[in-house]
Protein backbone atom coordinates (compact mmCIF):
# COMPACT_ATOMS: atom_id res chain seq x y z
CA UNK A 1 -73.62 70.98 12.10
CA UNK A 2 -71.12 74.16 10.81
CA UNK A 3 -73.54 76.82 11.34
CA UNK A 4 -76.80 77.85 13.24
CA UNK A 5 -79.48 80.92 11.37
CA UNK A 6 -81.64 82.72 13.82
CA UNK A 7 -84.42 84.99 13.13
CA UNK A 8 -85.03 87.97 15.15
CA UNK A 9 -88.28 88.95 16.45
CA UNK A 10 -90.36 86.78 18.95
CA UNK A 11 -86.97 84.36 18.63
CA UNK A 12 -84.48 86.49 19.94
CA UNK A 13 -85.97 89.62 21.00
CA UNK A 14 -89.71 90.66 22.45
CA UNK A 15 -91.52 93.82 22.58
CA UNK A 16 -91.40 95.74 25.91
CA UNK A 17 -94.52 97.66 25.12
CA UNK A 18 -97.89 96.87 22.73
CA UNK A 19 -97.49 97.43 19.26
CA UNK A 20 -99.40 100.15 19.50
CA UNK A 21 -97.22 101.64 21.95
CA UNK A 22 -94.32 101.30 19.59
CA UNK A 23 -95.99 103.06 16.47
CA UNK A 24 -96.67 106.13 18.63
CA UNK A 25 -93.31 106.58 19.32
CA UNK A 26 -92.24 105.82 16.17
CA UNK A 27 -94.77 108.58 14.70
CA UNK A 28 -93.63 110.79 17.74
CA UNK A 29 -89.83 110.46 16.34
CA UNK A 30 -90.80 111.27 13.11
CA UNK A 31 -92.83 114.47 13.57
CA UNK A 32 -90.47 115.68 15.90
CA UNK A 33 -87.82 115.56 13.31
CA UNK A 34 -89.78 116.87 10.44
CA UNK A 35 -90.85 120.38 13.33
CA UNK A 36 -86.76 120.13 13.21
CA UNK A 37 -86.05 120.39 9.89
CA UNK A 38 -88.72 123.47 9.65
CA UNK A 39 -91.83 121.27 7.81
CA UNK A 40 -94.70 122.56 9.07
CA UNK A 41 -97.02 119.89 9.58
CA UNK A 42 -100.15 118.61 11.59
CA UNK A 43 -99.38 115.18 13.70
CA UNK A 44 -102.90 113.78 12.90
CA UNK A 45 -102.50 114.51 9.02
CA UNK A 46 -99.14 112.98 9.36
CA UNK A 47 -100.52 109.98 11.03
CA UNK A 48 -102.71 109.45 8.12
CA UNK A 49 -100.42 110.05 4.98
CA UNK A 50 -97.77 107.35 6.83
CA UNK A 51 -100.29 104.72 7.74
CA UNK A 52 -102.10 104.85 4.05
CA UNK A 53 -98.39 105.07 2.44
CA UNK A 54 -98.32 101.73 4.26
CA UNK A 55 -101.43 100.32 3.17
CA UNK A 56 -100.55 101.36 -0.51
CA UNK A 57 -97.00 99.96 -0.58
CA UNK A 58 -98.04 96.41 1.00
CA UNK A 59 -100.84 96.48 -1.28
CA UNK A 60 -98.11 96.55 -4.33
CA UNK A 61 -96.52 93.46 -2.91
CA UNK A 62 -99.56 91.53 -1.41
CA UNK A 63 -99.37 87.49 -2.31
CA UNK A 64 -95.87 87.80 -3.37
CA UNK A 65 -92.31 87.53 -1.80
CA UNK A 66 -91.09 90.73 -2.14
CA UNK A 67 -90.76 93.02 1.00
CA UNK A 68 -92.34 96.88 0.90
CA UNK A 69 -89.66 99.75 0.09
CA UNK A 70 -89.49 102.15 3.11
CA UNK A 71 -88.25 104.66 1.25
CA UNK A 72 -91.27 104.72 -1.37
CA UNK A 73 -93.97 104.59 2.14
CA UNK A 74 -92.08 107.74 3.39
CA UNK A 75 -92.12 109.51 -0.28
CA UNK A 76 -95.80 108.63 -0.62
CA UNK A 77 -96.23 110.14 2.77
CA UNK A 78 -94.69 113.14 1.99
CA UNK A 79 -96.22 113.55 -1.43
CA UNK A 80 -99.39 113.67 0.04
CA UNK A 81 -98.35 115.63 2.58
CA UNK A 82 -97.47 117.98 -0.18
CA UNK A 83 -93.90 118.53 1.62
CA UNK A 84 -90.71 119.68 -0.28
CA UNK A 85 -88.13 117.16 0.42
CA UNK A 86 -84.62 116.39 -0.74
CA UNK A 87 -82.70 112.77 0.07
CA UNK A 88 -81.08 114.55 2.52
CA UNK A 89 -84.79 115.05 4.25
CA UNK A 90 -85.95 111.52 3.78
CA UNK A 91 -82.53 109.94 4.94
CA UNK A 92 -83.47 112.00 8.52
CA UNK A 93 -86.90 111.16 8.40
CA UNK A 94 -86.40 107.18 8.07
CA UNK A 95 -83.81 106.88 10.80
CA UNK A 96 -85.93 108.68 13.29
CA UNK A 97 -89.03 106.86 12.49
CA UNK A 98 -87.43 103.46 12.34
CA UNK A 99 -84.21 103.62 14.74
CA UNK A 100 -86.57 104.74 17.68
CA UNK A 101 -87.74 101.04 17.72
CA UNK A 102 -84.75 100.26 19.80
CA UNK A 103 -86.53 101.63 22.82
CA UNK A 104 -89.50 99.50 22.45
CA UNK A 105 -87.95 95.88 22.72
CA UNK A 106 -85.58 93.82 24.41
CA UNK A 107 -83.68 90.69 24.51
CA UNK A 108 -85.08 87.54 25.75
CA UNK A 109 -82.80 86.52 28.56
CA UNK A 110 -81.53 83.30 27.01
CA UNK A 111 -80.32 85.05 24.09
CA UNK A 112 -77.00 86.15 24.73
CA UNK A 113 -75.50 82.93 26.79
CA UNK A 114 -77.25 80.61 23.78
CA UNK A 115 -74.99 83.11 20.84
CA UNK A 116 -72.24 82.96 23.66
CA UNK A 117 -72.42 78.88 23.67
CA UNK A 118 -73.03 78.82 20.17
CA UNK A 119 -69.86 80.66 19.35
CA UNK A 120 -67.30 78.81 21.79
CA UNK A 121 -68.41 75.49 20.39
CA UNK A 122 -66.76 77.45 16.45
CA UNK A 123 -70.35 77.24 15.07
CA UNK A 124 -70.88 80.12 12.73
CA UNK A 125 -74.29 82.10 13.38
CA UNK A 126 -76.14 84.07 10.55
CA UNK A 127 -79.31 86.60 11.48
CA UNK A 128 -81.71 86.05 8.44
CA UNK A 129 -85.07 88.68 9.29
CA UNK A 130 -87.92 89.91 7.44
CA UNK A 131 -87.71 93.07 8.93
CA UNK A 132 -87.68 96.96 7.83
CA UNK A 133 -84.93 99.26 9.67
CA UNK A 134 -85.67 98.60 12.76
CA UNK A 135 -84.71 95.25 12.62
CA UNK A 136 -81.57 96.52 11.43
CA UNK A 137 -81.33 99.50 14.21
CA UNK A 138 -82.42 96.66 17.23
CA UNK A 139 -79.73 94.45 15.98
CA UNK A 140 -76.80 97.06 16.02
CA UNK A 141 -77.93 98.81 19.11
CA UNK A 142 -78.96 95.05 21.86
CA UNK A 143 -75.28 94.53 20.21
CA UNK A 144 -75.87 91.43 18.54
CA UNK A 145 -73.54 91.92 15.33
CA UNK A 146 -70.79 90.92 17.78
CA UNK A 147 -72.06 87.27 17.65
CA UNK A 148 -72.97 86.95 14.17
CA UNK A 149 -70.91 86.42 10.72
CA UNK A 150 -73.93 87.93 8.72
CA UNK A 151 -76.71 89.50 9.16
CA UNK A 152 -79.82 89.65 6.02
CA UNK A 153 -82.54 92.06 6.22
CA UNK A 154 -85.30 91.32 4.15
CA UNK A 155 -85.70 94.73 3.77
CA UNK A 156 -82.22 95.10 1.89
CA UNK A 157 -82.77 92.26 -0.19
CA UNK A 158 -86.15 93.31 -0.95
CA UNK A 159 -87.75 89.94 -0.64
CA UNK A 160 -88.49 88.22 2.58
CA UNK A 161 -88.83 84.38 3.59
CA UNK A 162 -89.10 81.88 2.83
CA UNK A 163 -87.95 82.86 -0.39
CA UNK A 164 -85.02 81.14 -1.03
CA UNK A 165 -82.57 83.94 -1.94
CA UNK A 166 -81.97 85.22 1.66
CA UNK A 167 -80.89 81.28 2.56
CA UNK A 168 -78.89 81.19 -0.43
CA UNK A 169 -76.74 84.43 0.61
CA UNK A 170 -76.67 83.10 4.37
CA UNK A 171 -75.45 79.54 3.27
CA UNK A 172 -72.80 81.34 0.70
CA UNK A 173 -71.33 84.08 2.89
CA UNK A 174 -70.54 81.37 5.42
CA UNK A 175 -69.45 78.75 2.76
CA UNK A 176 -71.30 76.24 4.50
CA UNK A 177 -73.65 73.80 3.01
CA UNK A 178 -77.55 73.28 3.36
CA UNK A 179 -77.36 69.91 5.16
CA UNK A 180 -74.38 71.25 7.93
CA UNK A 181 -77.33 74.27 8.63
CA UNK A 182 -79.75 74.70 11.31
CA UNK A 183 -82.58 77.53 11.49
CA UNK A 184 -84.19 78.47 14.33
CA UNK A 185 -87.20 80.53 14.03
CA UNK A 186 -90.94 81.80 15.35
CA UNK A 187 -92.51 80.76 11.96
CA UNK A 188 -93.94 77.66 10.64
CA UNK A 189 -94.11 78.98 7.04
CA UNK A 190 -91.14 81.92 6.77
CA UNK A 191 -88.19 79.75 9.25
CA UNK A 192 -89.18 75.85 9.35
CA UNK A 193 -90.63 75.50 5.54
CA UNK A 194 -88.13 78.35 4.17
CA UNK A 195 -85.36 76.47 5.47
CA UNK A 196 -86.68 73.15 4.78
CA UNK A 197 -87.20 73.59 0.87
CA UNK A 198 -83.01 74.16 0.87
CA UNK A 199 -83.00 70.82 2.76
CA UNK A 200 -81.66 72.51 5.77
CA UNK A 201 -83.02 71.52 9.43
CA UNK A 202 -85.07 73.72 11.16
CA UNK A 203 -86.13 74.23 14.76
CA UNK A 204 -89.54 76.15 16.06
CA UNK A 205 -89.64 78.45 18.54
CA UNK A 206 -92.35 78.96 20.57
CA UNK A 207 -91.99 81.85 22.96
CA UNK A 208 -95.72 82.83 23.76
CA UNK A 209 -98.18 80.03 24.82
């Protein structure tokens, strides 16, 4: 074994409040930024035009590999919104929606002294996550990238496992091959069978129940 893949939610890090919990603040962030930048808009209304830009954009990809654009939820939200807004705008808008995630979750405790191990034994460690920016902005700010070699966002690729192509960059950036790989994941069909298809071992992880 060269190299260990880990995905990130309910493998290496849990939520500290409900889901639920976590979209208010999210929507909180947002709003509060948009008051900032001097849009004038109702929260509720807001609320609305986000979750159906949602709905619409997971829609477009539904039964197929590719992962929703955040950038086109946010423009549809605006749009209907019927908001004036320059990249400038939307590049402020997405961080504070996304990047106050960080708030809402944590690491589980074996985490760090597992990456630790991992990395004194000269294993190389890749994060492969379906995940939007948050996954991203959790990742930089528990300070993870210190342990790993790569990190994919299904978001930047714009398709998500187990699609192949996110395994494929993993495996190349750490010029190591498919049999020398392990993943460890939450997900029977994204992290065991994703990995499996490459002919790379795979290991569950089951954190609740």
């Amino acid at each position: 074994m060269e190299a260990v893949f880990f995905d990130l939610g309910n493998t290496l890090v849990k939520e500290r409040v409900s889901g639920e919990a976590a979209r208010k603040r999210m929507l909180d962030e947002l709003y509060r930024c948009l008051r900032e930048e001097g849009e004038c808009v109702n929260y509720e209304a807001l609320k609305n035009a986000l979750e159906k830009g949602f709905k619409e954009c997971a829609e477009r990809v539904k039964g197929s590999f590719k992962e929703l654009n955040p950038e086109d939820v946010f423009k549809r939200c605006f749009e209907s919104l019927g908001l004036t807004f320059d990249e400038e705008l939307l590049r402020k808008a997405l961080k504070a929606y996304f990047y106050s995630r960080v708030d809402t979750v944590e690491l589980y405790d074996d985490a760090l002294p597992t990456l630790k191990a991992l990395k004194s034994k000269g294993l190389k460690l890749a994060l492969i996550s379906n995940a939007l920016p948050d996954g991203r902005a959790v990742y930089e700010a528990l300070g993870l990238s210190k342990y790993f070699d790569i990190a994919i966002f299904s978001f930047e690729v714009g398709l998500k496992k187990p699609h192949p192509l996110l395994f494929e960059q993993a495996l190349n950036a750490l010029g190591v091959k498919e049999r020398e790989s392990l993943m460890v994941g939450d997900s029977l069909e994204a992290d065991i069978l994703g990995a499996r298809i490459l002919g790379m071992e795979a290991a569950l992880i089951v954190r609740n129940g």
